[in-house]
PDB file of N, CA and C in Angstrom:
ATOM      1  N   UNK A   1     129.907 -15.910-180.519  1.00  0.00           N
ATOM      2  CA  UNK A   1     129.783 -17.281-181.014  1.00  0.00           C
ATOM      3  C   UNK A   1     128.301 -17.606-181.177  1.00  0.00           C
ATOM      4  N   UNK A   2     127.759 -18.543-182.263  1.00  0.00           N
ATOM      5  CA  UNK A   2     126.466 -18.205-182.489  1.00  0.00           C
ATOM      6  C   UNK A   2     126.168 -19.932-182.639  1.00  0.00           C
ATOM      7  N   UNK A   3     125.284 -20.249-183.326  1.00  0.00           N
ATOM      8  CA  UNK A   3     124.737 -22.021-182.637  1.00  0.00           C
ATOM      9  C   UNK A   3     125.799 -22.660-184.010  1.00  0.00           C
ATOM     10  N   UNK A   4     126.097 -22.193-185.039  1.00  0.00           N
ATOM     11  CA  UNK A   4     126.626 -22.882-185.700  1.00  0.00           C
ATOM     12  C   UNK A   4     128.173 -22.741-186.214  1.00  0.00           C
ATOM     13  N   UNK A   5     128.525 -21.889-185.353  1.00  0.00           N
ATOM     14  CA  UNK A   5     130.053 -21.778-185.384  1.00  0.00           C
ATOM     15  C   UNK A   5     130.585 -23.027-185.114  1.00  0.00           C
ATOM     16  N   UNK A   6     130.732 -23.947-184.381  1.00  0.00           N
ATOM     17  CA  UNK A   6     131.437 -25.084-184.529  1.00  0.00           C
ATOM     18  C   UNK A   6     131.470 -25.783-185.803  1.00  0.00           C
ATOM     19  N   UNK A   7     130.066 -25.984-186.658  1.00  0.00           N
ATOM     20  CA  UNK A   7     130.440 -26.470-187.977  1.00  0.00           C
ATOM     21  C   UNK A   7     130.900 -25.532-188.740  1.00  0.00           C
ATOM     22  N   UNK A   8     130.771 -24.128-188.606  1.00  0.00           N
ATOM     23  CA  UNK A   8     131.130 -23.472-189.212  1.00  0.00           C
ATOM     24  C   UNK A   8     132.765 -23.416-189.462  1.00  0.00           C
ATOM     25  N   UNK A   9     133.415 -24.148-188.345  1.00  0.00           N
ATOM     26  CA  UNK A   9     135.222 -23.936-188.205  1.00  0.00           C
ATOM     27  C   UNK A   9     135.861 -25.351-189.005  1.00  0.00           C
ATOM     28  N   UNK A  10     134.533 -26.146-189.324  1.00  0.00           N
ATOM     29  CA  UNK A  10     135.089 -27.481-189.516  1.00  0.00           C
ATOM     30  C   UNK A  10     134.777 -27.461-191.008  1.00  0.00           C
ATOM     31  N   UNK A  11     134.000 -26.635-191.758  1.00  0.00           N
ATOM     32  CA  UNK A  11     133.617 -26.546-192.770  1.00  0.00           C
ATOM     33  C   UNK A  11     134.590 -25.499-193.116  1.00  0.00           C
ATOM     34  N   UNK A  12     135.356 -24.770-192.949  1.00  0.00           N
ATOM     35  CA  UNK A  12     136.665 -23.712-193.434  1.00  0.00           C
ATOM     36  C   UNK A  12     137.632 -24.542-192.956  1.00  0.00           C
ATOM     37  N   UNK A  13     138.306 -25.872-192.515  1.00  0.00           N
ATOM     38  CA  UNK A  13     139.181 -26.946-192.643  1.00  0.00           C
ATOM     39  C   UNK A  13     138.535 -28.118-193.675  1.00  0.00           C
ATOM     40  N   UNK A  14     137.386 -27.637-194.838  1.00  0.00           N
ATOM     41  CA  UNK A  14     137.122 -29.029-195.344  1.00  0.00           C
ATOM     42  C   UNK A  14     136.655 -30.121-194.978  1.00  0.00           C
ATOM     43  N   UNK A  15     135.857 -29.802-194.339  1.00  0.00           N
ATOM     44  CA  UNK A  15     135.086 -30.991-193.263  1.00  0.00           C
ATOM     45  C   UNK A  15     133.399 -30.852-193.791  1.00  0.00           C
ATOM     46  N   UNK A  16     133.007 -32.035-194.151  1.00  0.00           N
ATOM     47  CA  UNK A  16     131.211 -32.469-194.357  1.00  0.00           C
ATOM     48  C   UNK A  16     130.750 -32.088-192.873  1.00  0.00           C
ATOM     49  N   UNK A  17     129.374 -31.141-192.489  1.00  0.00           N
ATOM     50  CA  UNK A  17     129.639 -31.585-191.163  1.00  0.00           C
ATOM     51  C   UNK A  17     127.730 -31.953-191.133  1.00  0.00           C
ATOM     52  N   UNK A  18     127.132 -32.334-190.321  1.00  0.00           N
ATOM     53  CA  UNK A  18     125.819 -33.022-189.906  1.00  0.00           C
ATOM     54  C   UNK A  18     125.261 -32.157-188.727  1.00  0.00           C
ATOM     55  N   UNK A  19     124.146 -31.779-188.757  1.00  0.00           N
ATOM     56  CA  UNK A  19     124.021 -31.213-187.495  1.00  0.00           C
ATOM     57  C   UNK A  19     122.279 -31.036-187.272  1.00  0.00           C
ATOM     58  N   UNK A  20     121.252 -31.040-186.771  1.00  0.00           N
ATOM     59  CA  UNK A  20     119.768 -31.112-186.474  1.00  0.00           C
ATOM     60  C   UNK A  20     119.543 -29.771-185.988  1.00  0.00           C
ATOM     61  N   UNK A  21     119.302 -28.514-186.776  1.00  0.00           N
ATOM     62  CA  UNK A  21     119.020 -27.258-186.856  1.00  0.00           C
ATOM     63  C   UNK A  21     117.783 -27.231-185.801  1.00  0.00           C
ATOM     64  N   UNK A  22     117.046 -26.371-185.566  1.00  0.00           N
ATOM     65  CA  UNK A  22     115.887 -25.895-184.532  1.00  0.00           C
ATOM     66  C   UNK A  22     115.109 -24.851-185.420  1.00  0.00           C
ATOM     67  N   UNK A  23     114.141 -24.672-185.034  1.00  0.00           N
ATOM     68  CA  UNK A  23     112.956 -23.527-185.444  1.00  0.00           C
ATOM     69  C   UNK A  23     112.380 -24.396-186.740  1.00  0.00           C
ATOM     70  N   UNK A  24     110.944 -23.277-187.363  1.00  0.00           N
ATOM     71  CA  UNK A  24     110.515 -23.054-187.924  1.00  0.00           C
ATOM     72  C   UNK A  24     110.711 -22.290-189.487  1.00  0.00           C
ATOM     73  N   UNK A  25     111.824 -21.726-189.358  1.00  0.00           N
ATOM     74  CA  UNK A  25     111.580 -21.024-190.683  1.00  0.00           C
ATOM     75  C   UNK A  25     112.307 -21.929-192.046  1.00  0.00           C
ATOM     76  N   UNK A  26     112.101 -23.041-192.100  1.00  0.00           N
ATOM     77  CA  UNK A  26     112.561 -23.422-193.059  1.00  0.00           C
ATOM     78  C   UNK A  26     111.504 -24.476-193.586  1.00  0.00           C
ATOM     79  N   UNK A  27     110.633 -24.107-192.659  1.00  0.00           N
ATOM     80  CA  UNK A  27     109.209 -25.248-192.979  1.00  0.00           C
ATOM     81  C   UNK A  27     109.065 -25.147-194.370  1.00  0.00           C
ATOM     82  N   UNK A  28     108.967 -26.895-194.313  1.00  0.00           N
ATOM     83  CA  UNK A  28     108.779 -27.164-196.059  1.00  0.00           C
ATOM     84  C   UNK A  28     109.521 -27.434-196.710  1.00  0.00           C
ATOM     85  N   UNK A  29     111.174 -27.042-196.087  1.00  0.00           N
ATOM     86  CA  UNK A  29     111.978 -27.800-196.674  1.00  0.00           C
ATOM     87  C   UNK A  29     112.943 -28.841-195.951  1.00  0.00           C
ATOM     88  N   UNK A  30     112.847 -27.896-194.131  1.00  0.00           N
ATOM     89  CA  UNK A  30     113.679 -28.508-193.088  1.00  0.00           C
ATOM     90  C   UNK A  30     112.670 -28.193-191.945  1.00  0.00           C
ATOM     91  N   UNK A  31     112.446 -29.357-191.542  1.00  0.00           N
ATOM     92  CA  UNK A  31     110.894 -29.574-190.159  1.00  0.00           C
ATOM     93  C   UNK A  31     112.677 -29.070-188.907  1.00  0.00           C
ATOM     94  N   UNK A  32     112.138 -28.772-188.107  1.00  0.00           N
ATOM     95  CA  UNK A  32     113.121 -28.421-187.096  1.00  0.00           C
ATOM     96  C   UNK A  32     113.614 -29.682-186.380  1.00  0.00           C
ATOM     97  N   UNK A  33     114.981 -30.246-186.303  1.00  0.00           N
ATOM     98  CA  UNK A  33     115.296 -31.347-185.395  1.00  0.00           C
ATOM     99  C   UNK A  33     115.717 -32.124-186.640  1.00  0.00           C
ATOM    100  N   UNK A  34     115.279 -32.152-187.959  1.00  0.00           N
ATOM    101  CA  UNK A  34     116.231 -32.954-189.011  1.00  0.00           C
ATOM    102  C   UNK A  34     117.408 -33.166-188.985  1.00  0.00           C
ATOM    103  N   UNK A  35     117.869 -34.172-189.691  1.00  0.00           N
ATOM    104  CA  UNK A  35     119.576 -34.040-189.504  1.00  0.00           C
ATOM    105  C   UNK A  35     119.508 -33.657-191.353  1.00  0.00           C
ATOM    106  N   UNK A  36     120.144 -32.520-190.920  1.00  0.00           N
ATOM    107  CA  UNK A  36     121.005 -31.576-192.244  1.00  0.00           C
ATOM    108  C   UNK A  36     122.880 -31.769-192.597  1.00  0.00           C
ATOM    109  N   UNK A  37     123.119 -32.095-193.389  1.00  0.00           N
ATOM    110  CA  UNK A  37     124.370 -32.431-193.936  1.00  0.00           C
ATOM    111  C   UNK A  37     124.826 -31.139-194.750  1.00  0.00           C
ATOM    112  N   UNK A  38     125.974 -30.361-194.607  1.00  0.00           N
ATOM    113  CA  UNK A  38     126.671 -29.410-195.160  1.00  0.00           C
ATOM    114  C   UNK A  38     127.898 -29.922-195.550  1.00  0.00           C
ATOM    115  N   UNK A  39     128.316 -29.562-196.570  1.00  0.00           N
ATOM    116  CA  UNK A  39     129.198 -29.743-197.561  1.00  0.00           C
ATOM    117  C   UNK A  39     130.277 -28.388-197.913  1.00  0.00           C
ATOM    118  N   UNK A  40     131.315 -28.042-197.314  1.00  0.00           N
ATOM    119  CA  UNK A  40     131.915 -26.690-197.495  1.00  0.00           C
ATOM    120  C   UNK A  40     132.097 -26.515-199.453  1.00  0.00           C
ATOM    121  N   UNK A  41     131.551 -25.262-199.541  1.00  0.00           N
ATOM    122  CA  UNK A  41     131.501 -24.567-201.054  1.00  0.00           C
ATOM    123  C   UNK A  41     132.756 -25.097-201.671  1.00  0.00           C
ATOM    124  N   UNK A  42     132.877 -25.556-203.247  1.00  0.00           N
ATOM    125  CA  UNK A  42     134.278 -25.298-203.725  1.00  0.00           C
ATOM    126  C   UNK A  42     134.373 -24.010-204.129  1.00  0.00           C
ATOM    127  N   UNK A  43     135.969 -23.974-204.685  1.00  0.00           N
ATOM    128  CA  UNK A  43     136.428 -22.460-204.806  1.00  0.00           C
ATOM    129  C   UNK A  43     135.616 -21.927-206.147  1.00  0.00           C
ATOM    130  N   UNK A  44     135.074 -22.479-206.890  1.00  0.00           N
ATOM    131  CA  UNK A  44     134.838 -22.214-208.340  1.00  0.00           C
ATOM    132  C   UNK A  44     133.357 -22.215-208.346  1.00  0.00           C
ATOM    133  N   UNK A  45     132.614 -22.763-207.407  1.00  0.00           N
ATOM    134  CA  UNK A  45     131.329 -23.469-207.272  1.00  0.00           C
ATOM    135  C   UNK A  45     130.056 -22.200-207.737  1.00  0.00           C
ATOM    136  N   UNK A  46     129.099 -21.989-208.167  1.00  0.00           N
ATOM    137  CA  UNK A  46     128.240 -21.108-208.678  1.00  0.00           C
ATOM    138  C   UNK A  46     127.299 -21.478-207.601  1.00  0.00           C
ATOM    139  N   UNK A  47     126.661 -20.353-206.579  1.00  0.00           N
ATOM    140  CA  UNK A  47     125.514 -21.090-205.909  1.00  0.00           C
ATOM    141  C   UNK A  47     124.420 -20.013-207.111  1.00  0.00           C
ATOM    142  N   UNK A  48     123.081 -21.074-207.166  1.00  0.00           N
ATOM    143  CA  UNK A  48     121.890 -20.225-207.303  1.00  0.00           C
ATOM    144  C   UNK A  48     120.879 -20.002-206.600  1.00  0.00           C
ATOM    145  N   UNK A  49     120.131 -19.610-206.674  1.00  0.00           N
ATOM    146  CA  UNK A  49     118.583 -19.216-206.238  1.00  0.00           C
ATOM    147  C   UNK A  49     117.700 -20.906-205.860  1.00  0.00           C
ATOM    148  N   UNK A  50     117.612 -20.296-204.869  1.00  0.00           N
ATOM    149  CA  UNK A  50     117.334 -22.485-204.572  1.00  0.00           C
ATOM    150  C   UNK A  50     117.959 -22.723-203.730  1.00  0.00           C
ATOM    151  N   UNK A  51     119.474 -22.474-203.603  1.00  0.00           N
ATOM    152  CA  UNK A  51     120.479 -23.401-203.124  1.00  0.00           C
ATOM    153  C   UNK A  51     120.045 -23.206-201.114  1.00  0.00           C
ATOM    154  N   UNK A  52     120.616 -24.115-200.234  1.00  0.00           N
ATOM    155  CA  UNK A  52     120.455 -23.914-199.196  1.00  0.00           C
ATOM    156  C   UNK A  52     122.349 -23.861-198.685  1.00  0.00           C
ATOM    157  N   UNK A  53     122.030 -22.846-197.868  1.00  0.00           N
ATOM    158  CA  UNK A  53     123.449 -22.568-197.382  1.00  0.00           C
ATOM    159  C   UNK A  53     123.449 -22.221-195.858  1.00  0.00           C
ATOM    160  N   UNK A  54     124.796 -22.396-195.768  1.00  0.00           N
ATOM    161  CA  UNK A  54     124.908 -22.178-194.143  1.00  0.00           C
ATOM    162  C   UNK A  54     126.145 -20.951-194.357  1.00  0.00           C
ATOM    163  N   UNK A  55     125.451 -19.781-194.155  1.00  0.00           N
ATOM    164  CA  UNK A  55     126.005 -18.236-194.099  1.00  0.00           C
ATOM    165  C   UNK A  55     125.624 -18.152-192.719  1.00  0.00           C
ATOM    166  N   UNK A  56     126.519 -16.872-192.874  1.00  0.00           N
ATOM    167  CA  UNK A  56     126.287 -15.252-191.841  1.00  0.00           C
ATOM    168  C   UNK A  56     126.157 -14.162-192.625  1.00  0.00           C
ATOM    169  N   UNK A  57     124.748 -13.541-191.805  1.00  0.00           N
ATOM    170  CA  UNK A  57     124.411 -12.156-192.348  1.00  0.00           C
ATOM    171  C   UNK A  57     124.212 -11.373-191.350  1.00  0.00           C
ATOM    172  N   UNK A  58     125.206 -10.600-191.344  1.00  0.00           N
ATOM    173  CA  UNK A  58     125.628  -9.568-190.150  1.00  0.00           C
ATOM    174  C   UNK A  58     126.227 -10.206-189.323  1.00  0.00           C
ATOM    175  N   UNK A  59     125.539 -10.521-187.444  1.00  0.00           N
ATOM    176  CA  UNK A  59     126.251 -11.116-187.174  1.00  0.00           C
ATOM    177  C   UNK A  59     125.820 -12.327-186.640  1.00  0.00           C
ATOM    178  N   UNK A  60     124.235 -12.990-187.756  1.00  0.00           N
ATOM    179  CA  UNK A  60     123.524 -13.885-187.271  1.00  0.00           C
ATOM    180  C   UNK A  60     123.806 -15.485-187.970  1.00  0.00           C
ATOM    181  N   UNK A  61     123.983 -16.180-187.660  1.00  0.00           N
ATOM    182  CA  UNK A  61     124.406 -17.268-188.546  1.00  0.00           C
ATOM    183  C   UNK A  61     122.791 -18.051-188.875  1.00  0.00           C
ATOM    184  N   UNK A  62     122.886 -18.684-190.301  1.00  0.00           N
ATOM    185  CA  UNK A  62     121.325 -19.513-190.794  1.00  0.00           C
ATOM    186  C   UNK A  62     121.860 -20.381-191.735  1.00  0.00           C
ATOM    187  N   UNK A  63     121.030 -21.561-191.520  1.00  0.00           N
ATOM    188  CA  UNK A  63     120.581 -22.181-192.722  1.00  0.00           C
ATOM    189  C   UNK A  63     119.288 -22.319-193.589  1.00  0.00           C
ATOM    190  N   UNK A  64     120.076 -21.228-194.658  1.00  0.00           N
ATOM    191  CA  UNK A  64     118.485 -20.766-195.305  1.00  0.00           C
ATOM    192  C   UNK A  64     118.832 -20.415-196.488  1.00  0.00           C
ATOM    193  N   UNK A  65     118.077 -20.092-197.374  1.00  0.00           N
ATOM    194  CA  UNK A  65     117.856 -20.045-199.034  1.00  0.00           C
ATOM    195  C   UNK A  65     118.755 -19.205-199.795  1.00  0.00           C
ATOM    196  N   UNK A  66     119.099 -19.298-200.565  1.00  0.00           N
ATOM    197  CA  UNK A  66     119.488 -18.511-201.503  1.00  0.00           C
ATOM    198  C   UNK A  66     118.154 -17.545-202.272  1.00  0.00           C
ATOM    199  N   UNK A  67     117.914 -16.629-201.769  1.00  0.00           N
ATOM    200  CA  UNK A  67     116.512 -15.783-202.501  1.00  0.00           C
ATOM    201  C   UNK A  67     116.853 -15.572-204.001  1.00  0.00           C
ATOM    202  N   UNK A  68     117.695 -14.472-204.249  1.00  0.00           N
ATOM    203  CA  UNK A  68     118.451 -14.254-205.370  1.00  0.00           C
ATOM    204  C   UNK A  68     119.368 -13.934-205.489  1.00  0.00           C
ATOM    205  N   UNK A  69     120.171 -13.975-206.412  1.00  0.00           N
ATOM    206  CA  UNK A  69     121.442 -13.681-207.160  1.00  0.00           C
ATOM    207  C   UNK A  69     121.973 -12.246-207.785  1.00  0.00           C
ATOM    208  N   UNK A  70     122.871 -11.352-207.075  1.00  0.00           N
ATOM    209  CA  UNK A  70     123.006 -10.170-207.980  1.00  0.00           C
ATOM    210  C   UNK A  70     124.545 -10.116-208.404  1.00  0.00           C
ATOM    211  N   UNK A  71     124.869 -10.288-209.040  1.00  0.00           N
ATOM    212  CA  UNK A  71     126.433 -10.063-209.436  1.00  0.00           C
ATOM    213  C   UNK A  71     126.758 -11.107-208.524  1.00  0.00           C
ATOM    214  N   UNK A  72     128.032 -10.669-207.909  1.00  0.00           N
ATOM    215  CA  UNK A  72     128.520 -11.237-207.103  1.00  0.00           C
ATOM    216  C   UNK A  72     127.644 -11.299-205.411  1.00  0.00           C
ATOM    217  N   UNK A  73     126.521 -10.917-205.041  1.00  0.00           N
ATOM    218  CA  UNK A  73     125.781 -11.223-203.562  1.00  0.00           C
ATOM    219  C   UNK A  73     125.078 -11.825-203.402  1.00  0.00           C
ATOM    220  N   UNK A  74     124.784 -12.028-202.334  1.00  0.00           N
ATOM    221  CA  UNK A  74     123.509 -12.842-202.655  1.00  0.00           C
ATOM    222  C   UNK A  74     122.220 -12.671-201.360  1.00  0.00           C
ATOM    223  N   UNK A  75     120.490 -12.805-201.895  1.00  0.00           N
ATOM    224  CA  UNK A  75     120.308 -12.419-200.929  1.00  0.00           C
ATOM    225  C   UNK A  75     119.465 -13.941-200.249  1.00  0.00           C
ATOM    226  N   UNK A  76     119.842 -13.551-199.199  1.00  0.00           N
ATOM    227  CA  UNK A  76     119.385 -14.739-197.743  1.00  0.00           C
ATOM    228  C   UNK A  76     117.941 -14.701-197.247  1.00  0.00           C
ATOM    229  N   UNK A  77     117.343 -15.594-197.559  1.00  0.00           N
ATOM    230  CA  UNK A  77     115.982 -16.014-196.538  1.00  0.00           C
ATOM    231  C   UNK A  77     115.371 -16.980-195.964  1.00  0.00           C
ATOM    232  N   UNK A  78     114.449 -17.209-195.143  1.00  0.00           N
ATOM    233  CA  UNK A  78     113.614 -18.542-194.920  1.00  0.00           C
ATOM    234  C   UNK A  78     112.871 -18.579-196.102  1.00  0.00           C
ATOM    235  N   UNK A  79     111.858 -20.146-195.667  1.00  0.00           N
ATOM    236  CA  UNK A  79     111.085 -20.759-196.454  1.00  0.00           C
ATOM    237  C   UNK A  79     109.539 -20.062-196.121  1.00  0.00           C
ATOM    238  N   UNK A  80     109.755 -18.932-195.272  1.00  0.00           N
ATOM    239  CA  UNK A  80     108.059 -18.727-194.655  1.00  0.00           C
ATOM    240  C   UNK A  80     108.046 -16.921-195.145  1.00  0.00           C
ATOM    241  N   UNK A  81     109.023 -16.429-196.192  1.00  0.00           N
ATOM    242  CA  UNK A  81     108.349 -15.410-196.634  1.00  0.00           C
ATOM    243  C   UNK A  81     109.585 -14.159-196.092  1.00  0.00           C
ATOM    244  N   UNK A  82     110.518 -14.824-195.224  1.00  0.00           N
ATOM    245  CA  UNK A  82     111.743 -13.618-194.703  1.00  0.00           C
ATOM    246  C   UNK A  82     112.562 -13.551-194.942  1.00  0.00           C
ATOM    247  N   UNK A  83     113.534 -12.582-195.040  1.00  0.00           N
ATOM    248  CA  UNK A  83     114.601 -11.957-195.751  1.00  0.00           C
ATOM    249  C   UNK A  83     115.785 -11.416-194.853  1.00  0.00           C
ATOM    250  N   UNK A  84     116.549 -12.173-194.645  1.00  0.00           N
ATOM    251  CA  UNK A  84     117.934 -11.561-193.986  1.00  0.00           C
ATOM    252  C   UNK A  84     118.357 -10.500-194.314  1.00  0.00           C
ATOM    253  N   UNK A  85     119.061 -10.793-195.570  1.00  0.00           N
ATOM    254  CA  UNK A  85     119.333  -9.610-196.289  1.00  0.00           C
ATOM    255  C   UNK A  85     120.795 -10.442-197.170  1.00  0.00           C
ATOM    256  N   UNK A  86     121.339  -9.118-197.889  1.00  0.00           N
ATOM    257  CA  UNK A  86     122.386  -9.142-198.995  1.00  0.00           C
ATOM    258  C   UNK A  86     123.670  -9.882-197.979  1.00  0.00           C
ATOM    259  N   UNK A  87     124.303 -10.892-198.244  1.00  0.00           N
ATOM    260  CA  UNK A  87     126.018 -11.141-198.710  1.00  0.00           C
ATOM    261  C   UNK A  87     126.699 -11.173-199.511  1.00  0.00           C
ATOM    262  N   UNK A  88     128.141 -11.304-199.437  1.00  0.00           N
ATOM    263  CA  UNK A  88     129.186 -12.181-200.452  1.00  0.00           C
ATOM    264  C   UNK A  88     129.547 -13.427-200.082  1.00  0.00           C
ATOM    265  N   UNK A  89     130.061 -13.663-201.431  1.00  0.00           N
ATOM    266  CA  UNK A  89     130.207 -15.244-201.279  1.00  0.00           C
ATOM    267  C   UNK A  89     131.201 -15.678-199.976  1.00  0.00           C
ATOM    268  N   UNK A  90     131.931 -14.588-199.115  1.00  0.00           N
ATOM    269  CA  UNK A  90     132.462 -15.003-198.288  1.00  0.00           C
ATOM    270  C   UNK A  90     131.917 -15.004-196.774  1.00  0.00           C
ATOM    271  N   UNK A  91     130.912 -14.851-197.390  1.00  0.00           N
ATOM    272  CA  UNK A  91     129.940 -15.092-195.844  1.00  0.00           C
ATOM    273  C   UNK A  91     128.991 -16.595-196.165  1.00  0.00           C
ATOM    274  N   UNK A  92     129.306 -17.278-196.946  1.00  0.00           N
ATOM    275  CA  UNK A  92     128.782 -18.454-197.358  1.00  0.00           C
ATOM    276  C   UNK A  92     129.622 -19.552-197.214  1.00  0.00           C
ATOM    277  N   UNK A  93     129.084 -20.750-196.279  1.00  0.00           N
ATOM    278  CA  UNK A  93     130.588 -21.056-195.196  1.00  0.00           C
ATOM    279  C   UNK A  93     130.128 -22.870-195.964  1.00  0.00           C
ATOM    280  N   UNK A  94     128.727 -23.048-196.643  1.00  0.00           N
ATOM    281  CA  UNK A  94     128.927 -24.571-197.073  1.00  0.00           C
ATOM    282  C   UNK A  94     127.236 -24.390-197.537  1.00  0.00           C
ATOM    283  N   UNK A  95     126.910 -25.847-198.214  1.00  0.00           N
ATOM    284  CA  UNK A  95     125.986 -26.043-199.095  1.00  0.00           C
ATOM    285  C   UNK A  95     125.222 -27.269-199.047  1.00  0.00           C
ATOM    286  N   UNK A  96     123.944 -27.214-198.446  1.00  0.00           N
ATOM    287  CA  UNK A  96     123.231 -28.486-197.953  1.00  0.00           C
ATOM    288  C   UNK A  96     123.405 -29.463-198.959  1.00  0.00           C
ATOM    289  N   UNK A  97     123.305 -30.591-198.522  1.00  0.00           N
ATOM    290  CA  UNK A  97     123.541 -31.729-199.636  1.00  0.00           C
ATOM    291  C   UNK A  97     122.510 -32.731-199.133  1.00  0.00           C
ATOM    292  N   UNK A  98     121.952 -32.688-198.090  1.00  0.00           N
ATOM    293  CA  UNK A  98     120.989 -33.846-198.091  1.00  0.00           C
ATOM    294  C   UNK A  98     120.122 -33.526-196.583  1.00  0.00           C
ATOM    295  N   UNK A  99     118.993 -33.829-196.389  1.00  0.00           N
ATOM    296  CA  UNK A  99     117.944 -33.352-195.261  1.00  0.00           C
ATOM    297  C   UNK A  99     117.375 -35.164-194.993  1.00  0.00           C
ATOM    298  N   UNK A 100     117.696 -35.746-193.875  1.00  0.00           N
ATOM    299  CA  UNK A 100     117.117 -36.685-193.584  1.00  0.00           C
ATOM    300  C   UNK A 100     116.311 -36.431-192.400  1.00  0.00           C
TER     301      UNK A 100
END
């Protein structure tokens, strides 16, 4: 179980969920302690390059960037230059909608 599995279960029942992330690596777009709003993906929905998402890559959960787009994967990073690495869209559990 990892820090964001709870929204993560409420966002695969269709649930908006709110939650004030921690760290650094999203400096610049999310100061650590913000309240971040996720929005679970629709079924049809196109994410791009830009987008902020709340995935798992491997078996680490983030809210972090969409780097780029290859076919169907996609690859995951912070805002400070790092790289998770490659998913599918089914490791992409919802889609920031607002950073207060």
């Amino acid at each position: 179980m990892g820090w964001a599995t709870p929204y993560i279960e409420l966002l695969q029942q269709g649930e908006t969920v709110s939650f004030r992330p921690r760290g650094n690596s999203m400096k610049g777009k999310i100061a650590s302690g913000q309240l971040c709003t996720v929005r679970p993906l629709e079924e049809e929905e196109d994410l791009k390059k830009g987008d902020i998402v709340l995935c798992k890559v491997r078996s680490a959960q983030y809210l972090h960037l969409v780097k780029a787009v290859r076919g169907s994967q996609y690859q995951i990073g912070n805002n400070i230059g790092g790289i998770n690495g490659w998913i599918s869209r089914n490791a992409v559990f919802g889609k920031l909608v607002s950073v207060e």
